[in-house]
Protein backbone atom coordinates (compact mmCIF):
# COMPACT_ATOMS: atom_id res chain seq x y z
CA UNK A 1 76.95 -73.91 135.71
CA UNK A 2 76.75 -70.55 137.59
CA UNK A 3 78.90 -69.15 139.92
CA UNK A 4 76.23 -69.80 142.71
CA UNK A 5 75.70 -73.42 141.38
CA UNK A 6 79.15 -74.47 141.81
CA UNK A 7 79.92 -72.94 145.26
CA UNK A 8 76.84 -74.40 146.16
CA UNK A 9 78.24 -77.71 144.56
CA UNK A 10 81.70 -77.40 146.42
CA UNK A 11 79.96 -76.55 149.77
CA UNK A 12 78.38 -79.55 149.47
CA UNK A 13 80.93 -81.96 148.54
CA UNK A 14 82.82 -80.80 151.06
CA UNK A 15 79.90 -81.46 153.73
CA UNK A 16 79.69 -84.80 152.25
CA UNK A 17 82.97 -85.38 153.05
CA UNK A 18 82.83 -84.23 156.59
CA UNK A 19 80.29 -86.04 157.67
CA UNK A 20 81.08 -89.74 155.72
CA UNK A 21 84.63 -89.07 157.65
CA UNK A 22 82.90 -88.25 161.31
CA UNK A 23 80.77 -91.06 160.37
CA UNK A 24 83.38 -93.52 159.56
CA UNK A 25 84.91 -92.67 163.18
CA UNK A 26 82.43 -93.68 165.11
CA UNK A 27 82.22 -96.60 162.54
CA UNK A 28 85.46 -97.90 163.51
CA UNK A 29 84.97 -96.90 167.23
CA UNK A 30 81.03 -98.86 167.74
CA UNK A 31 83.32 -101.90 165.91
CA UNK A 32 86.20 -101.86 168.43
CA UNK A 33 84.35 -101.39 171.41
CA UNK A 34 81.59 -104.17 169.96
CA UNK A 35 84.35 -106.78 169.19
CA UNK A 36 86.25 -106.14 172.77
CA UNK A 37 83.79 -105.47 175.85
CA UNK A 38 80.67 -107.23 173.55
CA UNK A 39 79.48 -110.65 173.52
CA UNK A 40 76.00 -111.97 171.83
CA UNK A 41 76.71 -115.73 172.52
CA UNK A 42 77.86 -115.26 176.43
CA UNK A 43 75.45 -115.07 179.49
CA UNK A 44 76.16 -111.72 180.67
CA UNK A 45 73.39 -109.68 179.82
CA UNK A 46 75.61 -105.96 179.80
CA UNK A 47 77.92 -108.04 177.11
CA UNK A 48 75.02 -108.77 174.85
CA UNK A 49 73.40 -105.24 175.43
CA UNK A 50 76.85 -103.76 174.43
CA UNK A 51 77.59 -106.06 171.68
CA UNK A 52 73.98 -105.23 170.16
CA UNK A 53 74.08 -101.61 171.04
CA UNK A 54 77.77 -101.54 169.55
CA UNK A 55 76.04 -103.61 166.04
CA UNK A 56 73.56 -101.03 166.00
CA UNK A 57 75.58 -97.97 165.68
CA UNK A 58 78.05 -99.61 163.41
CA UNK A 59 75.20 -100.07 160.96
CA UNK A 60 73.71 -96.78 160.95
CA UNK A 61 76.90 -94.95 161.29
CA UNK A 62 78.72 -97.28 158.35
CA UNK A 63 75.78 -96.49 156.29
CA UNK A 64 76.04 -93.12 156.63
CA UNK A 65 79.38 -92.49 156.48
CA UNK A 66 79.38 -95.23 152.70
CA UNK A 67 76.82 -93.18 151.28
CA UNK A 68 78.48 -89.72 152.39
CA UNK A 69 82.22 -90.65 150.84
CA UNK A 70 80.42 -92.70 147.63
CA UNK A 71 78.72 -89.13 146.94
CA UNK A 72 81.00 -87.09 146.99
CA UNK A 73 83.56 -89.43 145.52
CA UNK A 74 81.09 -89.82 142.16
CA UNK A 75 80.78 -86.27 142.11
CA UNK A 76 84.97 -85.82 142.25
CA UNK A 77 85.13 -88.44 139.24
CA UNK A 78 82.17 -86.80 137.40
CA UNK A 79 83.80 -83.63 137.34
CA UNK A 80 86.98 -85.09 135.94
CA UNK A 81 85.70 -87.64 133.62
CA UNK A 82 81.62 -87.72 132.64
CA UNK A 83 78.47 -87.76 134.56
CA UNK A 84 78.07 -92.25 134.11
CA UNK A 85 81.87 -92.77 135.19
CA UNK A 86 81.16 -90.66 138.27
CA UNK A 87 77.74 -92.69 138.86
CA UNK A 88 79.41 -96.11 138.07
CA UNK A 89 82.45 -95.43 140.56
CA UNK A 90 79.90 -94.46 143.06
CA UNK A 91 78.06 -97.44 142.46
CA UNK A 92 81.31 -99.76 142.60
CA UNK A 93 82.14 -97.70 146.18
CA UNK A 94 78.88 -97.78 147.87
CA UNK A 95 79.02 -101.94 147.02
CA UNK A 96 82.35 -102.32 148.19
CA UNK A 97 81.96 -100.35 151.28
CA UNK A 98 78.67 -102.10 152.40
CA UNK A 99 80.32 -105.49 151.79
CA UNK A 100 82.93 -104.42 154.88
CA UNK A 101 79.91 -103.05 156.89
CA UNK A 102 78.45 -106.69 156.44
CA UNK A 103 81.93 -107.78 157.92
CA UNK A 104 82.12 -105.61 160.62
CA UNK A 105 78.72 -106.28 161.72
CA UNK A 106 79.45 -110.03 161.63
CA UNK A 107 82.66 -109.58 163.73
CA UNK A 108 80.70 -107.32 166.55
CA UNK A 109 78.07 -110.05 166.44
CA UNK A 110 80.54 -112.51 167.03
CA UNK A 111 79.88 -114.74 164.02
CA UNK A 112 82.81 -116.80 162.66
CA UNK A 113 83.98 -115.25 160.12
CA UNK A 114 86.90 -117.42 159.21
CA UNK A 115 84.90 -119.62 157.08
CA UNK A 116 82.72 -116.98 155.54
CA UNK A 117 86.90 -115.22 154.83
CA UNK A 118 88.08 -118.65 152.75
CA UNK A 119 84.33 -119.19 151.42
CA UNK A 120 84.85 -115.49 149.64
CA UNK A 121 88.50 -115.45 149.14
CA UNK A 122 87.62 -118.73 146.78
CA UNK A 123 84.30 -116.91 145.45
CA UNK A 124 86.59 -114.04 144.72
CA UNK A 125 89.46 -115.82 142.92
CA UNK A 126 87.17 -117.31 140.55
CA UNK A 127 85.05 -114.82 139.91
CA UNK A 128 88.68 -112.61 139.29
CA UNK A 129 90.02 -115.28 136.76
CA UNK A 130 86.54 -115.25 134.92
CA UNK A 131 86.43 -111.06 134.26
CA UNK A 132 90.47 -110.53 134.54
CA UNK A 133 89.80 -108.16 131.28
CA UNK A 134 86.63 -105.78 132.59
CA UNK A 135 88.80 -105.63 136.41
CA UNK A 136 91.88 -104.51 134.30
CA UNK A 137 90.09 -101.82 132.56
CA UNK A 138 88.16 -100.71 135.51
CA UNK A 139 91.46 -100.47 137.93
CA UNK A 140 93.09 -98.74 134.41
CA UNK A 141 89.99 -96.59 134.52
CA UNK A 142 90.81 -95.33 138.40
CA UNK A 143 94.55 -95.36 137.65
CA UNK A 144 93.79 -92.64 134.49
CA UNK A 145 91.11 -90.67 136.39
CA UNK A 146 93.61 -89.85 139.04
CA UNK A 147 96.81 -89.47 137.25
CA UNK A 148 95.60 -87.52 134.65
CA UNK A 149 97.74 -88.21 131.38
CA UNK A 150 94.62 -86.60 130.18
CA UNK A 151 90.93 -85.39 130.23
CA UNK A 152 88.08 -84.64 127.97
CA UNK A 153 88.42 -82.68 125.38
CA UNK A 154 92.02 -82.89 124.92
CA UNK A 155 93.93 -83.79 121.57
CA UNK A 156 96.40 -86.23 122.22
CA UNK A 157 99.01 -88.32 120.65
CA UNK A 158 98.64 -91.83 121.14
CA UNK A 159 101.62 -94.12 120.87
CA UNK A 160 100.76 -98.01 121.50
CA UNK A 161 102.14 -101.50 119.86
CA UNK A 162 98.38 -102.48 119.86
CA UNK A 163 96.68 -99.32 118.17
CA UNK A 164 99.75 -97.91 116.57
CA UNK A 165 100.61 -94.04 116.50
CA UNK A 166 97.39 -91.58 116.05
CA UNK A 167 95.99 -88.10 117.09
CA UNK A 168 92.56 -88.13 118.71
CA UNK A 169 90.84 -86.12 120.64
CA UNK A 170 89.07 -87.60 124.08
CA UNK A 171 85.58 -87.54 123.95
CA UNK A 172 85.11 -89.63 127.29
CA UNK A 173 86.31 -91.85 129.77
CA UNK A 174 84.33 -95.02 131.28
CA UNK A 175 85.09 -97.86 133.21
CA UNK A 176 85.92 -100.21 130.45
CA UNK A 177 86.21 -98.25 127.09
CA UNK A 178 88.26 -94.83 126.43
CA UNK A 179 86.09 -93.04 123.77
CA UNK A 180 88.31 -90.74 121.57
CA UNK A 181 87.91 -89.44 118.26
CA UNK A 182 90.22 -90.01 115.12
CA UNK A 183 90.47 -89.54 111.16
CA UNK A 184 89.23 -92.84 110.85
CA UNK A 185 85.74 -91.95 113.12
CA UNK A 186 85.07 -92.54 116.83
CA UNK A 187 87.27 -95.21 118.34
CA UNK A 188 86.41 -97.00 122.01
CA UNK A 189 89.95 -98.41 123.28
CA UNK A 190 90.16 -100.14 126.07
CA UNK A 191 91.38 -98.39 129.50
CA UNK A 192 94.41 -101.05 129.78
CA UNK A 193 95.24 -100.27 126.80
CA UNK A 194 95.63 -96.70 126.93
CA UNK A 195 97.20 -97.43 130.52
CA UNK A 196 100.40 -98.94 128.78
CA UNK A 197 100.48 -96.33 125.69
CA UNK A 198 102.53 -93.65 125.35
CA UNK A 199 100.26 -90.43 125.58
CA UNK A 200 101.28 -86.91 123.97
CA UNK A 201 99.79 -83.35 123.27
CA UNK A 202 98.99 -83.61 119.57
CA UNK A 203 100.13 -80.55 117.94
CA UNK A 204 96.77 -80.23 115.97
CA UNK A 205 93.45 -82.07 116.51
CA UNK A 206 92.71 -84.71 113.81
CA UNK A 207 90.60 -84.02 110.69
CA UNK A 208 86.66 -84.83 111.07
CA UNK A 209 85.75 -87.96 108.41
């Protein structure tokens, strides 16, 4: 990448940013004013023309402001990790923060939303207990992005009661799967895994097979 490519890059992360934030203010202002001075469901016709006005900002300003932050967010993991961590994160965002827009907007409306709260909080425990393994890797998978023990490229020293003691060197991080490479070949370990290791420089890479 040039020197004009990545100022050009920065600039516009950083105008991502801006506007996902300024978004995401008038997000949360359209859903206080909607859920205090709005009403669909009463008589007064200024409540229902505030509570739909109010529902109508909140959607295009929420979806603004979700695809703003995902961006730039996938292009902040990208350049610390690879190109499909970056893309999946941003995926994983963009889902996350349209499932709040869909509560907001339900709130404004004036739609119950206690039932549709316990109907997901049951959805969600199941669905937790069923993938307990991929959501541990993929929270693992934020937790090493942003700490850092390491990035790609570097040789490392890996100290663990499940893999044992070994120099690699990191060839990627995903969601699920740290890919590193070792005397023995190329070796995916799991993110919680490496989470709960012990990780050192190596003093010299490992030997190619």
């Amino acid at each position: 990448m040039t020197v004009f490519e990545h100022t050009h890059d920065a600039a516009r992360r950083r105008r991502d940013w801006l506007i996902g934030t300024l978004a995401g203010v008038v997000t949360l202002a359209a859903t206080g004013v909607g859920r205090t001075l709005g009403h669909v469901s009463n008589s007064s016709p200024q409540q229902k023309l505030i509570a739909w006005g109010c529902a109508l900002v909140l959607l295009v300003s929420g979806s603004v402001a979700i695809r703003r932050c995902a961006h730039a967010l996938g292009h902040l993991i990208s350049q610390q990790a690879t190109a499909g961590t970056g893309a999946s994160i941003r995926l994983l965002a963009t889902g996350f923060g349209y499932l709040l827009l869909i509560f907001a907007l339900l709130g404004v409306l004036g739609v119950s939303l206690q039932r549709l709260l316990v109907g997901a909080g049951l959805t969600g425990v199941v669905l937790g207990i069923a993938a307990q393994q991929s959501l541990s890797n993929i929270f693992a998978s934020v937790v090493l992005l942003f700490a850092r023990p390491f990035v790609v490229g570097d040789s490392i020293r890996i100290r663990s009661g499940v893999v044992g003691v070994m120099d690699a060197v990191v060839l990627g991080i995903g969601l699920t799967y740290v890919t590193v490479r070792t005397e023995d070949g190329i070796l995916k370990i799991p993110n919680s895994i490496m989470l709960a290791s012990g990780i050192g420089r190596a003093t010299s890479p490992p030997r190619v097979p």
